[in-house]
Protein backbone atom coordinates (compact mmCIF):
# COMPACT_ATOMS: atom_id res chain seq x y z
CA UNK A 1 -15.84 23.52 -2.75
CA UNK A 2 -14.25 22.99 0.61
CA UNK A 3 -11.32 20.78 -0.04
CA UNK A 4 -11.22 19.66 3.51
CA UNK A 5 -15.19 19.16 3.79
CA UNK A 6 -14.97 17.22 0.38
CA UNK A 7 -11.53 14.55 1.84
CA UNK A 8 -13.48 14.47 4.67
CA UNK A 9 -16.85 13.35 3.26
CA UNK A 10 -14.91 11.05 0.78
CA UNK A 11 -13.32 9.81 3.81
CA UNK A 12 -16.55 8.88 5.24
CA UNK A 13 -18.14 7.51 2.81
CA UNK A 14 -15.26 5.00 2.19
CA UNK A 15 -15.75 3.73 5.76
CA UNK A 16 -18.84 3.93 6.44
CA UNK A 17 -19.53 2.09 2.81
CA UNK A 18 -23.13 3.78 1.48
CA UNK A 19 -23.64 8.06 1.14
CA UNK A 20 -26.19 7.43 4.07
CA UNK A 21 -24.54 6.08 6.38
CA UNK A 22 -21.68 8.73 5.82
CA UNK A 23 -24.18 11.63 5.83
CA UNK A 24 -25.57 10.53 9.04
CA UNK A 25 -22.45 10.53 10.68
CA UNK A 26 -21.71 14.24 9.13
CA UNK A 27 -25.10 15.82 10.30
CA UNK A 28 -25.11 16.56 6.81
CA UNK A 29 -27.88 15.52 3.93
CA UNK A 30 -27.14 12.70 1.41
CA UNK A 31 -27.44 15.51 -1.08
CA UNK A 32 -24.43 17.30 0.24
CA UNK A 33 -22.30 14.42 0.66
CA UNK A 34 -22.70 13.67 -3.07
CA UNK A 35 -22.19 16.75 -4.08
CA UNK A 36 -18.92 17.16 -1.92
CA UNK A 37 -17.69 13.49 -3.65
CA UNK A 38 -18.52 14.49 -7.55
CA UNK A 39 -16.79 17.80 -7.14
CA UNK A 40 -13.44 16.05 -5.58
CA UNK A 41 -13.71 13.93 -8.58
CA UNK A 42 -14.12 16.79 -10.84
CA UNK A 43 -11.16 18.70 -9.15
CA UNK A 44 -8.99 15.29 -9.56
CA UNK A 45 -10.00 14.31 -12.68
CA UNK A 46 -10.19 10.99 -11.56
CA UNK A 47 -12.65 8.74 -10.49
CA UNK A 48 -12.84 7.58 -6.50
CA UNK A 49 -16.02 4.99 -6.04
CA UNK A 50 -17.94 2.92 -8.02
CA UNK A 51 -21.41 3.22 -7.22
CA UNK A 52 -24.53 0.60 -7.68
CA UNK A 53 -28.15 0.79 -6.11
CA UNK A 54 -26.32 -1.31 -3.50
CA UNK A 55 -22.92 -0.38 -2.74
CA UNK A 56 -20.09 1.84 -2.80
CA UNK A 57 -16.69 0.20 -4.15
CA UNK A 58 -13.26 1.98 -3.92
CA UNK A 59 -11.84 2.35 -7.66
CA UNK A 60 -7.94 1.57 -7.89
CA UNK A 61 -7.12 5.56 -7.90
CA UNK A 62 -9.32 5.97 -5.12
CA UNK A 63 -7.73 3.46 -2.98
CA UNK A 64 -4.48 5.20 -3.39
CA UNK A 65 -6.32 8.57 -2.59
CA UNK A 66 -8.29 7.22 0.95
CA UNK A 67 -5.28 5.90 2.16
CA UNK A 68 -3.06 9.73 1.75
CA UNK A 69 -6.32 11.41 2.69
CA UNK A 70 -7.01 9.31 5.83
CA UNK A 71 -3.03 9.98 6.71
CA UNK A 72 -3.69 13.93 5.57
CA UNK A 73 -6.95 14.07 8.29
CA UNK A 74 -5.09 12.84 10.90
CA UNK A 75 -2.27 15.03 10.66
CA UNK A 76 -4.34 18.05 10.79
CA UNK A 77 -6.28 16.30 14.05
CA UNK A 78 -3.05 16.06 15.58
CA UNK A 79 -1.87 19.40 14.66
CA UNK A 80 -5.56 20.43 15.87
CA UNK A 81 -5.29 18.94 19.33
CA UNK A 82 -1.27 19.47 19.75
CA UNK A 83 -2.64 23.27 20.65
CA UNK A 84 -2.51 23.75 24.44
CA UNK A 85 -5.69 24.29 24.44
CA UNK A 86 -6.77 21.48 22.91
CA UNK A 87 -4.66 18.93 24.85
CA UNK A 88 -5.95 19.62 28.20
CA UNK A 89 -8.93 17.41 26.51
CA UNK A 90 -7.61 15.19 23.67
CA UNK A 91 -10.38 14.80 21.08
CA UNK A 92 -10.36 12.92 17.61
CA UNK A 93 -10.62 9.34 16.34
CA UNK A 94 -8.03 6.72 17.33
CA UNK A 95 -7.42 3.39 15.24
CA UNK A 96 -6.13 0.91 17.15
CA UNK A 97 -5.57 -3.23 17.13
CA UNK A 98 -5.72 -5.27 19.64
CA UNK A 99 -5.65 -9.42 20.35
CA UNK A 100 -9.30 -10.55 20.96
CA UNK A 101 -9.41 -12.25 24.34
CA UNK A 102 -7.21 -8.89 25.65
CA UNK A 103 -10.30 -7.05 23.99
CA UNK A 104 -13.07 -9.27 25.16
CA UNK A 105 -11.50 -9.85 29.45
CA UNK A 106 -9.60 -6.61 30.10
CA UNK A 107 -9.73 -3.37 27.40
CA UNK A 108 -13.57 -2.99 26.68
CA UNK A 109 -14.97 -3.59 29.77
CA UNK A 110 -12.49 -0.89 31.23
CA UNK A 111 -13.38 1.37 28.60
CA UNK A 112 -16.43 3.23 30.27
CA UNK A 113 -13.55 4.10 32.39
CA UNK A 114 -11.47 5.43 29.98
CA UNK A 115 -14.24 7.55 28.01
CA UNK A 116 -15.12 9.02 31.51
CA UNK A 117 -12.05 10.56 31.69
CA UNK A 118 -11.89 11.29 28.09
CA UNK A 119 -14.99 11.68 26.29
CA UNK A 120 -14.15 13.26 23.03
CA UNK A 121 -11.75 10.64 22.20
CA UNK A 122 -13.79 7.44 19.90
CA UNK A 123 -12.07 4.50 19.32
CA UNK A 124 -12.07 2.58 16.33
CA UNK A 125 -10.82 -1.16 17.30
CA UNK A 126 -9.71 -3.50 15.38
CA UNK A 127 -9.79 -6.99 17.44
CA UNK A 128 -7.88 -9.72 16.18
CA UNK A 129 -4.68 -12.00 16.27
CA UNK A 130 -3.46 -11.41 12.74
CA UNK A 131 -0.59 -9.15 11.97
CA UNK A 132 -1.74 -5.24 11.24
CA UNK A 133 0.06 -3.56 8.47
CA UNK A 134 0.37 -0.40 10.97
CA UNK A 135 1.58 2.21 8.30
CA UNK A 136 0.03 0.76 5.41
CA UNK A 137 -3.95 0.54 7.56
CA UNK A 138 -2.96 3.90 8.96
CA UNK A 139 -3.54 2.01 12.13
CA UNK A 140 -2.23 4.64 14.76
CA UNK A 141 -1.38 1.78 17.18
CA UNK A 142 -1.62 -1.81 17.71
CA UNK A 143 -0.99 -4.26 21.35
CA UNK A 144 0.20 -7.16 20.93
CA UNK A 145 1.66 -10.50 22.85
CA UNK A 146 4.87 -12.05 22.27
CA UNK A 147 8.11 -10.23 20.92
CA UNK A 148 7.77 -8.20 18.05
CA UNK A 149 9.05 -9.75 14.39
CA UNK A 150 8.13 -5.90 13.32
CA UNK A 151 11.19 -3.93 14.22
CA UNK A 152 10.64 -0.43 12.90
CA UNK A 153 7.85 -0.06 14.63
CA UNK A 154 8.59 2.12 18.51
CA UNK A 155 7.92 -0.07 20.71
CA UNK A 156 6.73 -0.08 24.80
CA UNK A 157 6.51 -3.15 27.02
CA UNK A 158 3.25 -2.55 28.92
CA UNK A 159 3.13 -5.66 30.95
CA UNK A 160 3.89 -9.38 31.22
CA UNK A 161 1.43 -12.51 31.16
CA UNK A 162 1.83 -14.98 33.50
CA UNK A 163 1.46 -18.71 31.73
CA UNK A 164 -0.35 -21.80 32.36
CA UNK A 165 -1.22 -25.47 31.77
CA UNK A 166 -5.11 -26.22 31.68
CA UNK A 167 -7.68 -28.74 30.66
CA UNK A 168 -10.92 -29.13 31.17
CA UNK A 169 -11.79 -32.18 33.50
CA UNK A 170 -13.69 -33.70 30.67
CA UNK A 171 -10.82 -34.27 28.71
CA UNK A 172 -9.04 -35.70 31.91
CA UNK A 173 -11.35 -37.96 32.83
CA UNK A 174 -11.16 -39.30 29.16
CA UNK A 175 -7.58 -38.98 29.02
CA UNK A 176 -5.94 -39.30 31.88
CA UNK A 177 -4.05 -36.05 34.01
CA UNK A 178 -0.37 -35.63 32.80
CA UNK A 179 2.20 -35.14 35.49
CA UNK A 180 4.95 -34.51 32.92
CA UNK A 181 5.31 -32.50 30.10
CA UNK A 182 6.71 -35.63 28.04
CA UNK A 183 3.43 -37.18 28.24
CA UNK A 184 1.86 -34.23 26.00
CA UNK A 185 4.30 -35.40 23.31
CA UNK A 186 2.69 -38.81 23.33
CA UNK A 187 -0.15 -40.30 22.56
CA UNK A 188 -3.07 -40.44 23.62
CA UNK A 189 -2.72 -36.80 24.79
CA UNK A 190 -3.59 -33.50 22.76
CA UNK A 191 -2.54 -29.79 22.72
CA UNK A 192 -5.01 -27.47 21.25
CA UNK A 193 -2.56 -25.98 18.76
CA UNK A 194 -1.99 -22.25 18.49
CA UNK A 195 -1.48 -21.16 14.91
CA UNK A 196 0.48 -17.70 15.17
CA UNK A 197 0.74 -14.90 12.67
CA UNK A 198 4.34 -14.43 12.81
CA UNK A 199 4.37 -18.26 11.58
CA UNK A 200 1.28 -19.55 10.38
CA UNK A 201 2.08 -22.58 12.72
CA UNK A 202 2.23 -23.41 16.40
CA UNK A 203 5.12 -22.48 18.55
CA UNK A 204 6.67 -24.98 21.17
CA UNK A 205 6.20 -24.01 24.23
CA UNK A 206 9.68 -24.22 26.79
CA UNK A 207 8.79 -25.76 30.48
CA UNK A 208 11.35 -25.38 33.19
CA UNK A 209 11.53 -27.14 36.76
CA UNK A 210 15.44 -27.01 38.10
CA UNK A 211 17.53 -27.71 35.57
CA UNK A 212 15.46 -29.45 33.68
CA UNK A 213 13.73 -27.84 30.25
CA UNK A 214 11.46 -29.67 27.46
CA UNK A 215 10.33 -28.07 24.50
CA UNK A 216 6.64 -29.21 24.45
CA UNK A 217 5.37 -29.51 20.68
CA UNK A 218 2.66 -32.07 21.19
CA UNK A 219 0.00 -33.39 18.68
CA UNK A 220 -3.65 -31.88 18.16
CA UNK A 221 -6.82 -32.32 16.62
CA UNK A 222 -7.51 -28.90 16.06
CA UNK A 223 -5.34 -25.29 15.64
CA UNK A 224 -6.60 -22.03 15.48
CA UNK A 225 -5.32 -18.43 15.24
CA UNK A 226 -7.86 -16.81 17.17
CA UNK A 227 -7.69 -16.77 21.43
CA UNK A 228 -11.17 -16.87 22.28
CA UNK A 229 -11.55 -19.83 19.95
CA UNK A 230 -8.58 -21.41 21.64
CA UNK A 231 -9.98 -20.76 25.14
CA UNK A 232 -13.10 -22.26 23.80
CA UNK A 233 -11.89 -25.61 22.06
CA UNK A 234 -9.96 -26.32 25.73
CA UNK A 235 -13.29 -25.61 27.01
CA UNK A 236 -15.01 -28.42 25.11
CA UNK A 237 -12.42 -30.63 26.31
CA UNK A 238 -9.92 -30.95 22.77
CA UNK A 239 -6.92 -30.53 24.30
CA UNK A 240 -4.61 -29.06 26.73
CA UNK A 241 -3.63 -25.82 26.84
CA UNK A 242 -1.33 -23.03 27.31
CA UNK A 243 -3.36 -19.74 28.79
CA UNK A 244 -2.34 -16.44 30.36
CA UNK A 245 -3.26 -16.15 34.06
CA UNK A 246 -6.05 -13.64 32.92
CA UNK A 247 -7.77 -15.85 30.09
CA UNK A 248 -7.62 -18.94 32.34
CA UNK A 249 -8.91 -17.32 35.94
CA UNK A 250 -12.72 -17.61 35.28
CA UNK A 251 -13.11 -20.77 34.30
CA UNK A 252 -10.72 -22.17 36.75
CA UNK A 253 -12.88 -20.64 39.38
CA UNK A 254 -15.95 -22.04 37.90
CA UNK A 255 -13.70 -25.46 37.95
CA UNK A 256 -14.46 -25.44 34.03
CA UNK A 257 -10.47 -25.46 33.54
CA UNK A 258 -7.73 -27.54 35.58
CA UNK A 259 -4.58 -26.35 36.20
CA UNK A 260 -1.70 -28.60 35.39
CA UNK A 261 1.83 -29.38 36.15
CA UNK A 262 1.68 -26.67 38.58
CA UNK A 263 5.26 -27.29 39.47
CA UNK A 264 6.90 -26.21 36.31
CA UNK A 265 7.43 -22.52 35.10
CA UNK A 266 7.06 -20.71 31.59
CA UNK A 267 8.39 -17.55 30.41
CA UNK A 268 6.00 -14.88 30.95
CA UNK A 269 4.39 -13.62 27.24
CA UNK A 270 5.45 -9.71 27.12
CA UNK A 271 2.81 -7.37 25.80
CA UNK A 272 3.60 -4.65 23.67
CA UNK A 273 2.13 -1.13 22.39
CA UNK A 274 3.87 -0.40 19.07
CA UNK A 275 3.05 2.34 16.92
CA UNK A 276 4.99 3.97 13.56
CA UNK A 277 8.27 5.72 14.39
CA UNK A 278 7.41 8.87 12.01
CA UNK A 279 4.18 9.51 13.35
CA UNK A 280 3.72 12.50 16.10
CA UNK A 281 2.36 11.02 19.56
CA UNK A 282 -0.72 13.15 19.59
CA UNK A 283 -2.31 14.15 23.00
CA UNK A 284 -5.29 11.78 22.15
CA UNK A 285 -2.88 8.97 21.61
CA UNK A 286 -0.66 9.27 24.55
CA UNK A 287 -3.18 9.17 26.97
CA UNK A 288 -4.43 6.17 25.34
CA UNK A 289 -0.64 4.39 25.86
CA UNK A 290 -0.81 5.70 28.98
CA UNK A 291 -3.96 4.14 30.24
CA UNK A 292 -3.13 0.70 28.40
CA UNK A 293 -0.14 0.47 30.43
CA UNK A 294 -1.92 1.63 33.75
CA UNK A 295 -4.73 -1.10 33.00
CA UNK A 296 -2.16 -4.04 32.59
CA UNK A 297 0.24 -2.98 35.73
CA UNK A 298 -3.26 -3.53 37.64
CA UNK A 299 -3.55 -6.94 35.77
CA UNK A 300 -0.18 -8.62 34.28
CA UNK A 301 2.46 -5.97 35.74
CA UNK A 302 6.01 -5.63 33.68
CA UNK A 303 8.25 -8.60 35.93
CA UNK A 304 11.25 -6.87 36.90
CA UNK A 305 13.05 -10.58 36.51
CA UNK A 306 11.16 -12.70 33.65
CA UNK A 307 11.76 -15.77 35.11
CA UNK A 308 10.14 -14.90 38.40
């Protein structure tokens, strides 16, 4: 038995979650793959899945065993493609999270660009606004808005999203248009609420014009943790809300949102690439930093002064 053709199938297997699937992805036969798994449980002593007609399940010792084996196949990637030869053309799988409406508006549709220039590189993506246990996922990096509550993760500051007020004119013709942010605080205005990870809650949001600065909580009928669902509830008119530049620019060119209180500033939301401190910055890796902060200089460039 190859050890490393055995983790690997195991590997596999685990994500892929049937032998067929796995052995598919291998070029290998379903036969083989089986064969690989039984004799890395023989060798362990130990059993890894729990198999039915239906599924494959992860047994508690095999849980513990994907994630060091996952961790062990990366390594030797990285040791693979830290060869000069190898790193004039990063290859290898990359796990990485991202927020969903960054996802949905700016990384994927770029990505044709990216694979052109890389093409041996695939991308796992995670796309959400929860909170990614990096290490413990063996997620090799994550992007993320806001400031970091995670700080042993190495961080870099890849750009800076401009902030908004919106609504859709539905909800202002029913409502009325608020000239102040006081009037969000009372009724019979609404916020859509933001519920973030860090908190499980929504954040105030801080409005500045002068000297003057409010701290705008505001009421809602709805909160979600998700962007895209945010971008949509403001879309069918249940609230106002608070949208980077990027998020709110097609439908305020369709005239779908309204921009409000144009005369009063936010602090720009920074956007960060964080990955673990211990792990080595493969060549597959850093050109994927690389073009993440090349994609959002072109769209929500670093501000030099935050305020500006």
């Amino acid at each position: 038995m190859d050890r490393f053709d055995a983790m690997q199938a195991f590997a596999r297997v685990v994500e892929a979650g049937s032998f067929t699937r796995a052995a598919d992805t291998l070029h290998m036969s379903k036969t083989s793959v089986t064969q690989l798994v039984q004799q890395l449980e023989a060798r362990l002593r130990v059993k890894l899945l729990n198999r039915t007609t239906r599924r494959v399940a992860l047994t508690a010792d095999g849980a513990a065993y994907y994630e060091r084996v996952v961790r062990l196949l990366a390594d030797l990637d990285d040791a693979e493609t830290s060869l000069s030869s190898a790193s004039a053309s990063p290859r290898g799988r990359l796990r990485v999270d991202v927020p969903s409406p960054l996802a949905s508006m700016i990384l994927v549709p770029a990505l044709p660009e990216f694979h052109a220039r890389h093409p041996d590189i695939q991308i796992d993506m995670g796309v959400s606004d929860r909170i990614v246990d990096v290490i413990g996922e063996n997620v090799d990096c994550v992007v993320r808005g806001g400031e970091l509550s995670d700080q042993s993760l190495v961080a870099r500051r890849v750009g800076d999203l401009r902030l908004g007020v919106y609504a859709a004119p539905e909800y202002l013709q029913r409502l009325g248009t608020p000239t102040h942010p006081r009037e969000l605080e009372d009724s019979p205005h609404r916020i859509v609420g933001f519920l973030w990870a860090r908190t499980g809650k929504p954040v105030p949001y801080a409005m500045r014009k002068g000297d003057e600065e409010i701290r705008v909580n505001g009421r809602y009928v709805l909160a979600v943790d998700d962007g895209n669902a945010y971008l949509a509830a403001g879309l069918a008119g249940l609230g106002v809300l608070w949208l980077p530049e990027y998020m709110a620019r097609p439908s305020r060119a369709s005239g779908a949102l309204v921009p409000l209180m144009e005369d009063w500033t936010l602090d720009p939301m920074p956007i960060y690439l964080a990955f673990p401190p211990n792990r080595h910055i493969s060549a597959k890796l850093r050109v994927f930093i690389d073009w993440v902060a090349e994609l959002m200089a072109r769209h929500a460039p670093v501000m030099t002064h935050p305020g500006a």
